[in-house]
C-alpha atoms as a PDB file:
ATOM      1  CA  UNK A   1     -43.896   3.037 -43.713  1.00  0.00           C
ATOM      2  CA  UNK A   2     -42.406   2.405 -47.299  1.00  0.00           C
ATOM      3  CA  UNK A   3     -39.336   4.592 -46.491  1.00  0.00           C
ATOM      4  CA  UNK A   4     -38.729   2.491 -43.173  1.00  0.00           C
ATOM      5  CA  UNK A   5     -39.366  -0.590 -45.537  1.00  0.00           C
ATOM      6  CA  UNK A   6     -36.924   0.704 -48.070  1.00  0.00           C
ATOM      7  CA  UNK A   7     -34.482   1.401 -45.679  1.00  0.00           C
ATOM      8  CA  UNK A   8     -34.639  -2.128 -44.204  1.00  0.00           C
ATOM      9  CA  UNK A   9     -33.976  -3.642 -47.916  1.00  0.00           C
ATOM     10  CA  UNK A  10     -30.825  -1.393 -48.841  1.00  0.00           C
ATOM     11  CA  UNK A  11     -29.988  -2.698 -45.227  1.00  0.00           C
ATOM     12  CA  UNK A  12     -30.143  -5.945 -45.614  1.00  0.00           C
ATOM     13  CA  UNK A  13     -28.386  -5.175 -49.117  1.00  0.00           C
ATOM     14  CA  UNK A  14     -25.401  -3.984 -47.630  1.00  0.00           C
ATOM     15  CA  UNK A  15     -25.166  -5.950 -45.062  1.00  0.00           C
ATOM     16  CA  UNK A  16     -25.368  -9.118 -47.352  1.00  0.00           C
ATOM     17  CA  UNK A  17     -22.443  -7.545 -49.374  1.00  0.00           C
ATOM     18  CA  UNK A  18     -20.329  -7.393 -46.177  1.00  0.00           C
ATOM     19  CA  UNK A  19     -20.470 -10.695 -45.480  1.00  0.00           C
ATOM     20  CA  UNK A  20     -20.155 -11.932 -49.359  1.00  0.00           C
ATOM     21  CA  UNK A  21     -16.837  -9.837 -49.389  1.00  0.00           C
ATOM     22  CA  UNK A  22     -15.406 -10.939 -46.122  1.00  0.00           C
ATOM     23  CA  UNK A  23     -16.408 -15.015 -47.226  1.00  0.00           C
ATOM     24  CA  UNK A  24     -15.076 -14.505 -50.909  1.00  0.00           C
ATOM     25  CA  UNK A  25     -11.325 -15.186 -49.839  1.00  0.00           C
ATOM     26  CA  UNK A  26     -12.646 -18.454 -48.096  1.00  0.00           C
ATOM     27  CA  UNK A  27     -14.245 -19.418 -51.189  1.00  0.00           C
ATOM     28  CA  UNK A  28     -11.823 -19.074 -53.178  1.00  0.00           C
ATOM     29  CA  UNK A  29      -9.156 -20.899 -50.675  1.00  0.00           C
ATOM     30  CA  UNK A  30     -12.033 -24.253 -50.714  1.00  0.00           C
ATOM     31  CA  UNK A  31     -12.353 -24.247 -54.429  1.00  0.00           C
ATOM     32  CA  UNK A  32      -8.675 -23.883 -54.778  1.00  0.00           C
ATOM     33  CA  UNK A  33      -8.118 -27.497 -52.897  1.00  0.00           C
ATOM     34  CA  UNK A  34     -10.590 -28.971 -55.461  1.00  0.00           C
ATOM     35  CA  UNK A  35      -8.512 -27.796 -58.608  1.00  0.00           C
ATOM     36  CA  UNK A  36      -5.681 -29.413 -60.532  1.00  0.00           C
ATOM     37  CA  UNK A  37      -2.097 -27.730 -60.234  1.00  0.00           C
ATOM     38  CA  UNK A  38      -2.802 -26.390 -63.637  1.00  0.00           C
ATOM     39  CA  UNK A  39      -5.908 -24.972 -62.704  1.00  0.00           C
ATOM     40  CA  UNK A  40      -4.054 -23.174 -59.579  1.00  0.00           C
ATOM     41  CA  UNK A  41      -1.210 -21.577 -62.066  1.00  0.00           C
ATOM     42  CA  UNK A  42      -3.612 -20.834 -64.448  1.00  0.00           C
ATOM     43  CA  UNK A  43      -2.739 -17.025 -66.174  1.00  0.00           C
ATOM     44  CA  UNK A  44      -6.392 -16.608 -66.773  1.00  0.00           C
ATOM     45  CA  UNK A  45      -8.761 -16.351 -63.968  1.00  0.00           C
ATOM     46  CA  UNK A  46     -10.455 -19.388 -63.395  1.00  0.00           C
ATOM     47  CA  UNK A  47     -13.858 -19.735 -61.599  1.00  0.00           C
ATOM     48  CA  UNK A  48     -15.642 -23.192 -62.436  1.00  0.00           C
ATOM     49  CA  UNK A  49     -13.934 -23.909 -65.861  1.00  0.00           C
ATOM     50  CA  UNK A  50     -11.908 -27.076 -64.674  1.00  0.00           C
ATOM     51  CA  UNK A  51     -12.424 -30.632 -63.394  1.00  0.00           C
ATOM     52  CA  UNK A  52     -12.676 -30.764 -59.966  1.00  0.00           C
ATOM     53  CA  UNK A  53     -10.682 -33.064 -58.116  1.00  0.00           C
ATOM     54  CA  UNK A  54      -9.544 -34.631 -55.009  1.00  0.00           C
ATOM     55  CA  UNK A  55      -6.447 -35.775 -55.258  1.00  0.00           C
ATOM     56  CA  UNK A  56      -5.222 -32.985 -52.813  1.00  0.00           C
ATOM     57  CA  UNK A  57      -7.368 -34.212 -50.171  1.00  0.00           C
ATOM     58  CA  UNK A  58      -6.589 -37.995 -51.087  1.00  0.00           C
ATOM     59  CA  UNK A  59      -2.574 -36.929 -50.469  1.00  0.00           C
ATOM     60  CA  UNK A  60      -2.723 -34.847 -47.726  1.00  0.00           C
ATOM     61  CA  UNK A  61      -5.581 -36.887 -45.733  1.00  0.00           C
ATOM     62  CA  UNK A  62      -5.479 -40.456 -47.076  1.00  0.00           C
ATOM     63  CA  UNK A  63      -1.551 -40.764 -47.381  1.00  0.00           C
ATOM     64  CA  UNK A  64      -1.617 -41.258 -51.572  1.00  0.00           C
ATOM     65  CA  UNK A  65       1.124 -41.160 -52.894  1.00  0.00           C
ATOM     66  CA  UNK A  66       1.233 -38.178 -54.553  1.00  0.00           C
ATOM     67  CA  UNK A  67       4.453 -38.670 -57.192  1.00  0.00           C
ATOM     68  CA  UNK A  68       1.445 -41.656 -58.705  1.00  0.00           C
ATOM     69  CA  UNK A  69      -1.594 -39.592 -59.125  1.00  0.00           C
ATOM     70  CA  UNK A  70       1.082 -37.064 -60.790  1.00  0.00           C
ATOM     71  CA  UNK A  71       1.580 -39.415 -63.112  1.00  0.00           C
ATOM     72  CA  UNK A  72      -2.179 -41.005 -63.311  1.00  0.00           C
ATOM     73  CA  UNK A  73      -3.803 -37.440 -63.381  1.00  0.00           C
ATOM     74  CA  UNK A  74      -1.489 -35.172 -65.525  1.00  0.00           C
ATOM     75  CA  UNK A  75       0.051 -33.527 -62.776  1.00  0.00           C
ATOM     76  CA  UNK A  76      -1.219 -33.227 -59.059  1.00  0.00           C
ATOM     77  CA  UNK A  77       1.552 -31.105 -57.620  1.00  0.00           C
ATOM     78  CA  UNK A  78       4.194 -28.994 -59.151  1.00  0.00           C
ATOM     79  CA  UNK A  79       7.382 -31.143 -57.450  1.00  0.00           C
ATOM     80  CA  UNK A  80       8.534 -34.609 -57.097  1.00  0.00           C
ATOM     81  CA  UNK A  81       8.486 -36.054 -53.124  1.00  0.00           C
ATOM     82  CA  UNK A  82       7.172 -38.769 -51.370  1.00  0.00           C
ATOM     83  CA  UNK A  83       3.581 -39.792 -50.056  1.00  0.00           C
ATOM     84  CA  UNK A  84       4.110 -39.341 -45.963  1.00  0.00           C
ATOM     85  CA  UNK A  85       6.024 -35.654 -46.056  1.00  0.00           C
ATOM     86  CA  UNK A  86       2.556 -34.405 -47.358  1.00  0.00           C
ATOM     87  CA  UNK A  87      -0.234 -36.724 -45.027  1.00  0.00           C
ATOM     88  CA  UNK A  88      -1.398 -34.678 -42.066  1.00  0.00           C
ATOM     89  CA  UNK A  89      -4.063 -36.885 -40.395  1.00  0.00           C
ATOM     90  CA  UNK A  90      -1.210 -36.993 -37.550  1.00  0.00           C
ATOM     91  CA  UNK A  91      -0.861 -33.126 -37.658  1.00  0.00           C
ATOM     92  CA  UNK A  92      -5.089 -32.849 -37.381  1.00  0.00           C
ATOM     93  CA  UNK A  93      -5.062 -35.282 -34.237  1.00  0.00           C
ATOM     94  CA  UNK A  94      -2.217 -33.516 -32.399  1.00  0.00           C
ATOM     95  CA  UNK A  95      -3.931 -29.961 -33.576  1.00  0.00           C
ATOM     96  CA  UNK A  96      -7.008 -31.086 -31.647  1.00  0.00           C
ATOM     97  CA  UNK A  97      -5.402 -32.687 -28.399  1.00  0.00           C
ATOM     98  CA  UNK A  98      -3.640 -29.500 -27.866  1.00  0.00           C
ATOM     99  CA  UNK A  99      -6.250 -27.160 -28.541  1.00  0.00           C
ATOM    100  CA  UNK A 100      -9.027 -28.865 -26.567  1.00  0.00           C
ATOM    101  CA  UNK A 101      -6.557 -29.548 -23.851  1.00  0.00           C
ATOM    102  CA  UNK A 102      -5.010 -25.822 -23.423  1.00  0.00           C
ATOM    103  CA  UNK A 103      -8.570 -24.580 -23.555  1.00  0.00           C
ATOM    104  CA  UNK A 104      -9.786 -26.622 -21.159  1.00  0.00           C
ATOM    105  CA  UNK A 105      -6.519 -26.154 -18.852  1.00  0.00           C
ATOM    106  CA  UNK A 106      -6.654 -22.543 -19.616  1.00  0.00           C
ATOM    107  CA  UNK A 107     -10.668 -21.900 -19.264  1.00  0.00           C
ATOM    108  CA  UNK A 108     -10.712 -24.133 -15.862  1.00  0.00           C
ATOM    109  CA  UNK A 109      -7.553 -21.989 -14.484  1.00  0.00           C
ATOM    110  CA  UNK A 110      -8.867 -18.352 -15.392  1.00  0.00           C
ATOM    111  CA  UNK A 111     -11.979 -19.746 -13.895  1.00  0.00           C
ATOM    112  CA  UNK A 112     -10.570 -19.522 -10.421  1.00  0.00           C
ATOM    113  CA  UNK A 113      -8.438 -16.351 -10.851  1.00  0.00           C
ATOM    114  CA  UNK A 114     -10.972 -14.387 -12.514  1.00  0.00           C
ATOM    115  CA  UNK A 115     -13.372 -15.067  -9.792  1.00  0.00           C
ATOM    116  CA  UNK A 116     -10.956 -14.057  -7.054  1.00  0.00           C
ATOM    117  CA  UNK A 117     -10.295 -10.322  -9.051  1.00  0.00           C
ATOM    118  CA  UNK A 118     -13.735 -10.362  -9.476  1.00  0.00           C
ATOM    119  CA  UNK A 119     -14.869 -10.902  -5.273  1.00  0.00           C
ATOM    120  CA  UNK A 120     -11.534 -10.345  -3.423  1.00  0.00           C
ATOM    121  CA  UNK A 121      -9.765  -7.366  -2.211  1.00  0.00           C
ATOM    122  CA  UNK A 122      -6.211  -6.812  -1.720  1.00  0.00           C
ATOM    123  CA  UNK A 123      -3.350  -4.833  -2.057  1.00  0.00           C
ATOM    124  CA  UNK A 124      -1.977  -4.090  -5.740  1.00  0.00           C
ATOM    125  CA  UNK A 125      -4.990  -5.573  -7.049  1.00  0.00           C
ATOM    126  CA  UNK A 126      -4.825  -2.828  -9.877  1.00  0.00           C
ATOM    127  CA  UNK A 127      -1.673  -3.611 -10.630  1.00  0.00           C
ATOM    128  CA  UNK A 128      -1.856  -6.963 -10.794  1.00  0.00           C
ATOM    129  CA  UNK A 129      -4.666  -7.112 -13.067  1.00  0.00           C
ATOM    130  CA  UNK A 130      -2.518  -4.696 -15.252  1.00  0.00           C
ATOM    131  CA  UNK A 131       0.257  -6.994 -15.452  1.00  0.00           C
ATOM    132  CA  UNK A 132      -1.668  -9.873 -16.853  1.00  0.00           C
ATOM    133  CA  UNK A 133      -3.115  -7.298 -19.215  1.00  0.00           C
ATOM    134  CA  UNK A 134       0.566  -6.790 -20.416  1.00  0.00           C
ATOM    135  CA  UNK A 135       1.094 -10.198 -20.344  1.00  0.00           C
ATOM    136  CA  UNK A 136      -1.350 -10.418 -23.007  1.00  0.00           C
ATOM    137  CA  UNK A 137       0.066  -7.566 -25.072  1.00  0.00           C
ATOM    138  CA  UNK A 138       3.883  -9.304 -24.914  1.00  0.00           C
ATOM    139  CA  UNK A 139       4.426 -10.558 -28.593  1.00  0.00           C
ATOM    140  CA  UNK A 140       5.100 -14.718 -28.676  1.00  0.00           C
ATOM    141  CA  UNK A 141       8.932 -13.638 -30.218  1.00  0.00           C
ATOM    142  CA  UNK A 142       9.928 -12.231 -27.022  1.00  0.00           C
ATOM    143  CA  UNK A 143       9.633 -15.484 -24.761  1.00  0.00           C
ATOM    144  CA  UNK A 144       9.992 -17.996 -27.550  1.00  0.00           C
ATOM    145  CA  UNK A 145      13.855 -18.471 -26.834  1.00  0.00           C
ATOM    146  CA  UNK A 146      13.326 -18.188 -23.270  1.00  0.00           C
ATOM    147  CA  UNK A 147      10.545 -20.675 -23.265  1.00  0.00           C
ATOM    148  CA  UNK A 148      13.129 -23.285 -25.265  1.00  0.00           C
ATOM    149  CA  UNK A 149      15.319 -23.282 -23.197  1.00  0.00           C
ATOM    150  CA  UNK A 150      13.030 -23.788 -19.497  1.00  0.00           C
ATOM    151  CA  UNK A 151      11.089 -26.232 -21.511  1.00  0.00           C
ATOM    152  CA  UNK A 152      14.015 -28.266 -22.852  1.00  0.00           C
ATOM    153  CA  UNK A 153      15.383 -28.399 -19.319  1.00  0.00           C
ATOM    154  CA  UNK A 154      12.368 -29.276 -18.438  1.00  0.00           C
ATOM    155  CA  UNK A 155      12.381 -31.798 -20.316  1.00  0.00           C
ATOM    156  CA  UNK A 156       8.890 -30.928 -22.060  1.00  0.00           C
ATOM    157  CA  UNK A 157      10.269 -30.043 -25.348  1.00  0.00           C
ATOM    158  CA  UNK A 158       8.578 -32.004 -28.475  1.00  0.00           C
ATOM    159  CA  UNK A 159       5.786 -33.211 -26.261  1.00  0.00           C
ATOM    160  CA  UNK A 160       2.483 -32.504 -26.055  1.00  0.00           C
ATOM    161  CA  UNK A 161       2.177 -31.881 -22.830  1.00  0.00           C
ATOM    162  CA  UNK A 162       4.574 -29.170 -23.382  1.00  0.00           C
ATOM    163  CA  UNK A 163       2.705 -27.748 -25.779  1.00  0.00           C
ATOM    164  CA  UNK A 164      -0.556 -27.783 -24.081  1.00  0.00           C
ATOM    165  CA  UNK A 165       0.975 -25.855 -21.339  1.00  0.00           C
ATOM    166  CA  UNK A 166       2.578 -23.377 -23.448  1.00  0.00           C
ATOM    167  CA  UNK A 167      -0.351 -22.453 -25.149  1.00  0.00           C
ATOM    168  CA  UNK A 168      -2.380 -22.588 -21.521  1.00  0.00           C
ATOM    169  CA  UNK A 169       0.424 -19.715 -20.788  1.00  0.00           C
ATOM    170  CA  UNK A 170      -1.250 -18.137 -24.208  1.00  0.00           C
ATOM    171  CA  UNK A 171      -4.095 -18.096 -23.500  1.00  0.00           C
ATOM    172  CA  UNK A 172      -4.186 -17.046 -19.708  1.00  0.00           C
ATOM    173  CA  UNK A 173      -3.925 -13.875 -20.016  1.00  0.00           C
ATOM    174  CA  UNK A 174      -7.735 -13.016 -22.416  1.00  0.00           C
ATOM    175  CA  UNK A 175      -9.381 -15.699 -20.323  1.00  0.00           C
ATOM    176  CA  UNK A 176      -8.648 -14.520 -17.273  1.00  0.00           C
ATOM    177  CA  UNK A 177      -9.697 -11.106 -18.366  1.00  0.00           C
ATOM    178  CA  UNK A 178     -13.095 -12.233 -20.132  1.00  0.00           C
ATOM    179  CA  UNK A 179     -13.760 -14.662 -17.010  1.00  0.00           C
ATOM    180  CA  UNK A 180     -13.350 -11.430 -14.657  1.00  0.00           C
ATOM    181  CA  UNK A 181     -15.711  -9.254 -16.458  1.00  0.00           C
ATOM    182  CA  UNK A 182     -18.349 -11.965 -16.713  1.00  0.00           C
ATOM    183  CA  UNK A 183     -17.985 -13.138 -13.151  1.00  0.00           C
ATOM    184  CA  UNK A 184     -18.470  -8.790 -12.254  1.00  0.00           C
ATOM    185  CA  UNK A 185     -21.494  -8.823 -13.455  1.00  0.00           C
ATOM    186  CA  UNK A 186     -22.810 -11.403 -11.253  1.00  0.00           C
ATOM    187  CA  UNK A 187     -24.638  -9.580  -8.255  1.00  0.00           C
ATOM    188  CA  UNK A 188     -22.462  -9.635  -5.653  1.00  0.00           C
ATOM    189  CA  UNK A 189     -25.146 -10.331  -3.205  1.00  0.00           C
ATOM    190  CA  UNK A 190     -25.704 -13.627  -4.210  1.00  0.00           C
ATOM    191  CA  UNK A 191     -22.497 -14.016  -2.942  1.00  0.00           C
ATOM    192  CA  UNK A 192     -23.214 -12.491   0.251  1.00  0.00           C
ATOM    193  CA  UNK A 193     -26.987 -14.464   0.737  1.00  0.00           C
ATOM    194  CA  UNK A 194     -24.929 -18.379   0.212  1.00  0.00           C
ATOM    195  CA  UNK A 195     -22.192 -17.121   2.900  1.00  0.00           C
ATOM    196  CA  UNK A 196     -24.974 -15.556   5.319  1.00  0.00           C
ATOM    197  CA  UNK A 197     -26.765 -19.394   4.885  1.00  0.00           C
ATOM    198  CA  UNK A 198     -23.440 -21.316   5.490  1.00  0.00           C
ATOM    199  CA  UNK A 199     -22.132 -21.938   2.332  1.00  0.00           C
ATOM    200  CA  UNK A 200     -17.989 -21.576   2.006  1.00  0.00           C
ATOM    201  CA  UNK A 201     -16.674 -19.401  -0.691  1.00  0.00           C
ATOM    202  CA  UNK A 202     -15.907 -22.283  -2.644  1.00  0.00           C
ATOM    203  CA  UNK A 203     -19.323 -23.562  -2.726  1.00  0.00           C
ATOM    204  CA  UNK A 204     -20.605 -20.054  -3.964  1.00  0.00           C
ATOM    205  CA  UNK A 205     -18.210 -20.019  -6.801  1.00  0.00           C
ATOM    206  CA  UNK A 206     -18.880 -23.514  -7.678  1.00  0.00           C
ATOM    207  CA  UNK A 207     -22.807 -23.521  -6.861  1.00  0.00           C
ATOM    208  CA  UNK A 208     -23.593 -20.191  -7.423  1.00  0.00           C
ATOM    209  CA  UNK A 209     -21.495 -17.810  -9.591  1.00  0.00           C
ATOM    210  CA  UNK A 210     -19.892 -20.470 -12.409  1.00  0.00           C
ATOM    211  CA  UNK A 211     -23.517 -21.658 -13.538  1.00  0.00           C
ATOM    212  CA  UNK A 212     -24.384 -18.162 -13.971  1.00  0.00           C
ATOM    213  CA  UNK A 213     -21.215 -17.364 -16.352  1.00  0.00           C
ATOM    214  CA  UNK A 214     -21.629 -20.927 -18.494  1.00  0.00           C
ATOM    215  CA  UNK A 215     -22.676 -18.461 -21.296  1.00  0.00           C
ATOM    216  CA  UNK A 216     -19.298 -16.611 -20.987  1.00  0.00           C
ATOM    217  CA  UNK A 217     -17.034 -19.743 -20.676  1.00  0.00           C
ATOM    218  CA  UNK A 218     -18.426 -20.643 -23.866  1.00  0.00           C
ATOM    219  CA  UNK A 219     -17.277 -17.706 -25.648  1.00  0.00           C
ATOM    220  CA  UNK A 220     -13.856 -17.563 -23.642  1.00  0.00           C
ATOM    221  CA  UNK A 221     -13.410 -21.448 -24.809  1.00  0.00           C
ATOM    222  CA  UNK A 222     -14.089 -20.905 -28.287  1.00  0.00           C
ATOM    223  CA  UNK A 223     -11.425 -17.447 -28.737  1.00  0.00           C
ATOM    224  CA  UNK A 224      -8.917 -20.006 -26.564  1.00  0.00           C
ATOM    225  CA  UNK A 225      -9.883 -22.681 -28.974  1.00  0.00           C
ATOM    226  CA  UNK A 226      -8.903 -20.472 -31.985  1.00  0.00           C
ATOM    227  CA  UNK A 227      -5.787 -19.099 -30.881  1.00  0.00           C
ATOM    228  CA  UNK A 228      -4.265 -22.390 -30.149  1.00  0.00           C
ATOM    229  CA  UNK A 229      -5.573 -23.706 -32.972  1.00  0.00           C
ATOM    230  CA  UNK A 230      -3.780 -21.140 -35.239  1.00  0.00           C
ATOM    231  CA  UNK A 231      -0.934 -20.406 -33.222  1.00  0.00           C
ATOM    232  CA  UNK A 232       2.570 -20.989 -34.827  1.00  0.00           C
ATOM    233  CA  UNK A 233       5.701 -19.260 -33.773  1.00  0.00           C
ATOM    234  CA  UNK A 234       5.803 -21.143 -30.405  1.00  0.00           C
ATOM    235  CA  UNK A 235       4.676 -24.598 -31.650  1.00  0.00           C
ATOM    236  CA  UNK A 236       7.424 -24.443 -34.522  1.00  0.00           C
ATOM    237  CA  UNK A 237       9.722 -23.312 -31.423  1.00  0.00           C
ATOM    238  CA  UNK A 238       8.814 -26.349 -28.841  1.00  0.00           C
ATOM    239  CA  UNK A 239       8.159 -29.304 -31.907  1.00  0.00           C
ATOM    240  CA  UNK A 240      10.257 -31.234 -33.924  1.00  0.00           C
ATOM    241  CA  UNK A 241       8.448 -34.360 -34.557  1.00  0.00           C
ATOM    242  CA  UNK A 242       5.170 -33.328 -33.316  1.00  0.00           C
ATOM    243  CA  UNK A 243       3.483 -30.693 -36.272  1.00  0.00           C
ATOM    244  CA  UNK A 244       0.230 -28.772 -35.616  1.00  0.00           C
ATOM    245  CA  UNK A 245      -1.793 -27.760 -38.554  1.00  0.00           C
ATOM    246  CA  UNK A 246       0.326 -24.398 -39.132  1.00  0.00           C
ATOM    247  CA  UNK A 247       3.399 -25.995 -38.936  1.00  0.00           C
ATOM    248  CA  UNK A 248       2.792 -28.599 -41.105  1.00  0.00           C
ATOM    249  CA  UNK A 249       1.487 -26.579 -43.780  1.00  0.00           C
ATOM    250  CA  UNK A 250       4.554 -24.475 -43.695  1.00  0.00           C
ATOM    251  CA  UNK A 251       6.311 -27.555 -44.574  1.00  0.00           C
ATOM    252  CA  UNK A 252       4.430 -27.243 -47.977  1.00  0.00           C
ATOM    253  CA  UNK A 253       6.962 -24.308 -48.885  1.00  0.00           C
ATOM    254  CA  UNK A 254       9.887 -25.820 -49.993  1.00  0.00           C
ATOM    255  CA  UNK A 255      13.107 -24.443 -51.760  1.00  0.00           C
ATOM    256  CA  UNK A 256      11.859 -26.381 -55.205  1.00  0.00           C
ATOM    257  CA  UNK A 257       8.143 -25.087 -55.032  1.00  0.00           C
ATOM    258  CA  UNK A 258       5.106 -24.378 -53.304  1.00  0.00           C
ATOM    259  CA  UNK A 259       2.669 -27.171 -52.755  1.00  0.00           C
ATOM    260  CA  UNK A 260      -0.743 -24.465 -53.262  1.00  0.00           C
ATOM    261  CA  UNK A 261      -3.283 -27.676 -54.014  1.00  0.00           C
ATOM    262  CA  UNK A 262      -2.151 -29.230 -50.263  1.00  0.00           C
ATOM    263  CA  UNK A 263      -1.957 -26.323 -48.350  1.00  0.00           C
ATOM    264  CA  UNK A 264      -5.597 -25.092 -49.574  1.00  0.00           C
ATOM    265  CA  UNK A 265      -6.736 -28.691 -48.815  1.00  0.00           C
ATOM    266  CA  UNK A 266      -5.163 -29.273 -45.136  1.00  0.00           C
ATOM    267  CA  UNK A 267      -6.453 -25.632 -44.562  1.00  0.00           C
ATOM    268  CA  UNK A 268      -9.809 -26.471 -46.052  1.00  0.00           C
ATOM    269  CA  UNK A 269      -9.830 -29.523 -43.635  1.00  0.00           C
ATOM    270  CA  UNK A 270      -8.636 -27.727 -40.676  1.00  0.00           C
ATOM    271  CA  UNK A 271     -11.540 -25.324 -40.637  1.00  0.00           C
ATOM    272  CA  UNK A 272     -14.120 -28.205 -39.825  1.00  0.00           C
ATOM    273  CA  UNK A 273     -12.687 -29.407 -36.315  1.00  0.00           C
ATOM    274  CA  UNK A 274     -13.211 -25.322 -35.138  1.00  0.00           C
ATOM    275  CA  UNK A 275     -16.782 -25.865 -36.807  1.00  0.00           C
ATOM    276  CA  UNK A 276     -17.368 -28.362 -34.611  1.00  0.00           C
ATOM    277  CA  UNK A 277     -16.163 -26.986 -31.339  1.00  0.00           C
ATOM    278  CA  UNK A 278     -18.053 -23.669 -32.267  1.00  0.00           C
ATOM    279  CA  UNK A 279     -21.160 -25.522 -33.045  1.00  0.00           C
ATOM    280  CA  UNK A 280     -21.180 -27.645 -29.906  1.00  0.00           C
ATOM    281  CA  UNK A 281     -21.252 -24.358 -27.816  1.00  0.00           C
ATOM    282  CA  UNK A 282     -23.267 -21.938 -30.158  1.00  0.00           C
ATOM    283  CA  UNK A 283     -26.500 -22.298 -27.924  1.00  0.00           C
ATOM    284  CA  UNK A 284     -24.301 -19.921 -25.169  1.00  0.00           C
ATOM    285  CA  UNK A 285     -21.635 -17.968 -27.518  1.00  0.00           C
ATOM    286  CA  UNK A 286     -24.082 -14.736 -29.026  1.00  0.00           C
ATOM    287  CA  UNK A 287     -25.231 -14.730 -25.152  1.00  0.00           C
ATOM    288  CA  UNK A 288     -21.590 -14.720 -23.795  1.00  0.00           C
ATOM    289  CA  UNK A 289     -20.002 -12.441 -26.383  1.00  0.00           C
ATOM    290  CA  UNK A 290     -22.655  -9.632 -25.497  1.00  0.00           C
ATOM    291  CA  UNK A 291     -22.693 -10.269 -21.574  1.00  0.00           C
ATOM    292  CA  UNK A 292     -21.454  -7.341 -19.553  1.00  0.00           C
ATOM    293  CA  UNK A 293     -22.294  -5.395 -22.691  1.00  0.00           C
ATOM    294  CA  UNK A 294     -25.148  -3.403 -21.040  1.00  0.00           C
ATOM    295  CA  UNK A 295     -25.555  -2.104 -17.335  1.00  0.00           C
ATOM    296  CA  UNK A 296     -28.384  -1.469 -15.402  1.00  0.00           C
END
């Protein structure tokens, strides 16, 4: 009994130190928006020996102008600039629109294909579910110019819209392939008992199958949610004047400097929006990331 109890304390031990290791670079990345630009380039290691401020959030979130507080507060940033090439409220709003709406394009299509691999027969099916696994496995770089080009002509360059649907085209490929494996392991003779009492084979996915899968939508909308969220190389492709969160923090690098105290504070601020969406559907995401996990 003490051994078992041991054993369950040197577990808990390590597994605490996991987690403190993995969260440490977070941390550090939050306390680094709160410090001054000296603090950042400091040569010595520096912990909780400063005054915290937050002037980085008041730039890059309130639209301060950030060539004052330089002046007010010693130093807020290490170049000159204006207020606006450093506010990203705009950025944040667009971020969300496109995430929420590519998810919810992307969850609501896979919905329907996934359920069709998952109760219909035909020819090639093998194959076909292949290829969107390979669609999956293509790297962004190989259809970014490609994508320009049908999206220019298209004419849903720099639009959200556009962007919506190219990171629907993202995303396809995992939801449909979570959606499948959830909707398997849904008795199939569920199925069979609403079509023997009249019910079309609409009606059973609708009325029978999707309610039974909620769990697993939740955990396909939340990886579809983070992917868009933190996807880059095709939104700097498709945008000009429209800037997700990525790209507008890579506007912090510039050929005079590199703006550390913004970037840690947009990034600090862009983790709470996929708090939120991750919160709203906690209640089914353990349940959905585990489903299909075990067989009878």
């Amino acid at each position: 009994m003490r051994h078992q109890r041991v054993t369950g304390i040197l577990r808990d031990i390590c597994a605490w130190g996991v987690v403190l290791l993995f969260m440490f670079p977070l941390f550090w990345w939050v306390l680094a928006s709160f410090k001054p630009y000296s603090a950042i380039f400091s040569t010595t290691p520096v912990f909780f020996d400063f005054e915290p401020t937050l002037d980085n959030y008041r730039v890059t979130l309130l639209g301060y102008s950030r060539v004052e507080l330089a002046f007010e507060r010693g130093g807020v940033g290490g170049t000159t600039g204006g207020s606006w090439s450093y506010y990203a409220v705009p950025s944040i709003i667009q971020s969300v629109v496109v995430a929420v709406g590519s998810t919810a394009l992307a969850v609501t299509i896979a919905s329907f294909a996934a359920y069709a691999l998952a109760r219909l027969r035909f020819n090639g099916q093998h194959h076909f579910v292949f290829w969107v696994l390979a669609q999956r496995m293509m790297p962004p770089i190989a259809v970014a110019i490609p994508l320009f080009f049908i999206f220019r002509d298209l004419g849903l360059r720099d639009t959200l819209l556009g962007l919506i649907l190219a990171h629907t085209l993202i995303n396809l490929p995992l939801a449909v392939l979570l959606l499948k494996s959830f909707f398997e392991d849904v008795p199939r003779e569920l199925d069979e008992a609403a079509l023997i009492d009249g019910a079309s084979r609409f009606q059973c996915f609708r009325l029978v199958a999707l309610p039974l899968v909620r769990t697993g939508i939740a955990a396909t909308a939340v990886l579809c949610f983070i992917f868009s969220w933190t996807e880059f190389l095709i939104s700097l492709q498709l945008t000009t004047s429209i800037r997700t969160i990525p790209v507008k923090i890579s506007t912090f690098v510039t050929s005079t400097g590199t703006e550390w105290g913004f970037i840690t504070a947009l990034g600090s601020a862009a983790l709470v929006p996929c708090f939120l969406f991750i919160l709203a559907v906690q209640r089914h995401l353990v349940r959905g990331l585990t489903l299909g996990s075990l067989k009878d």
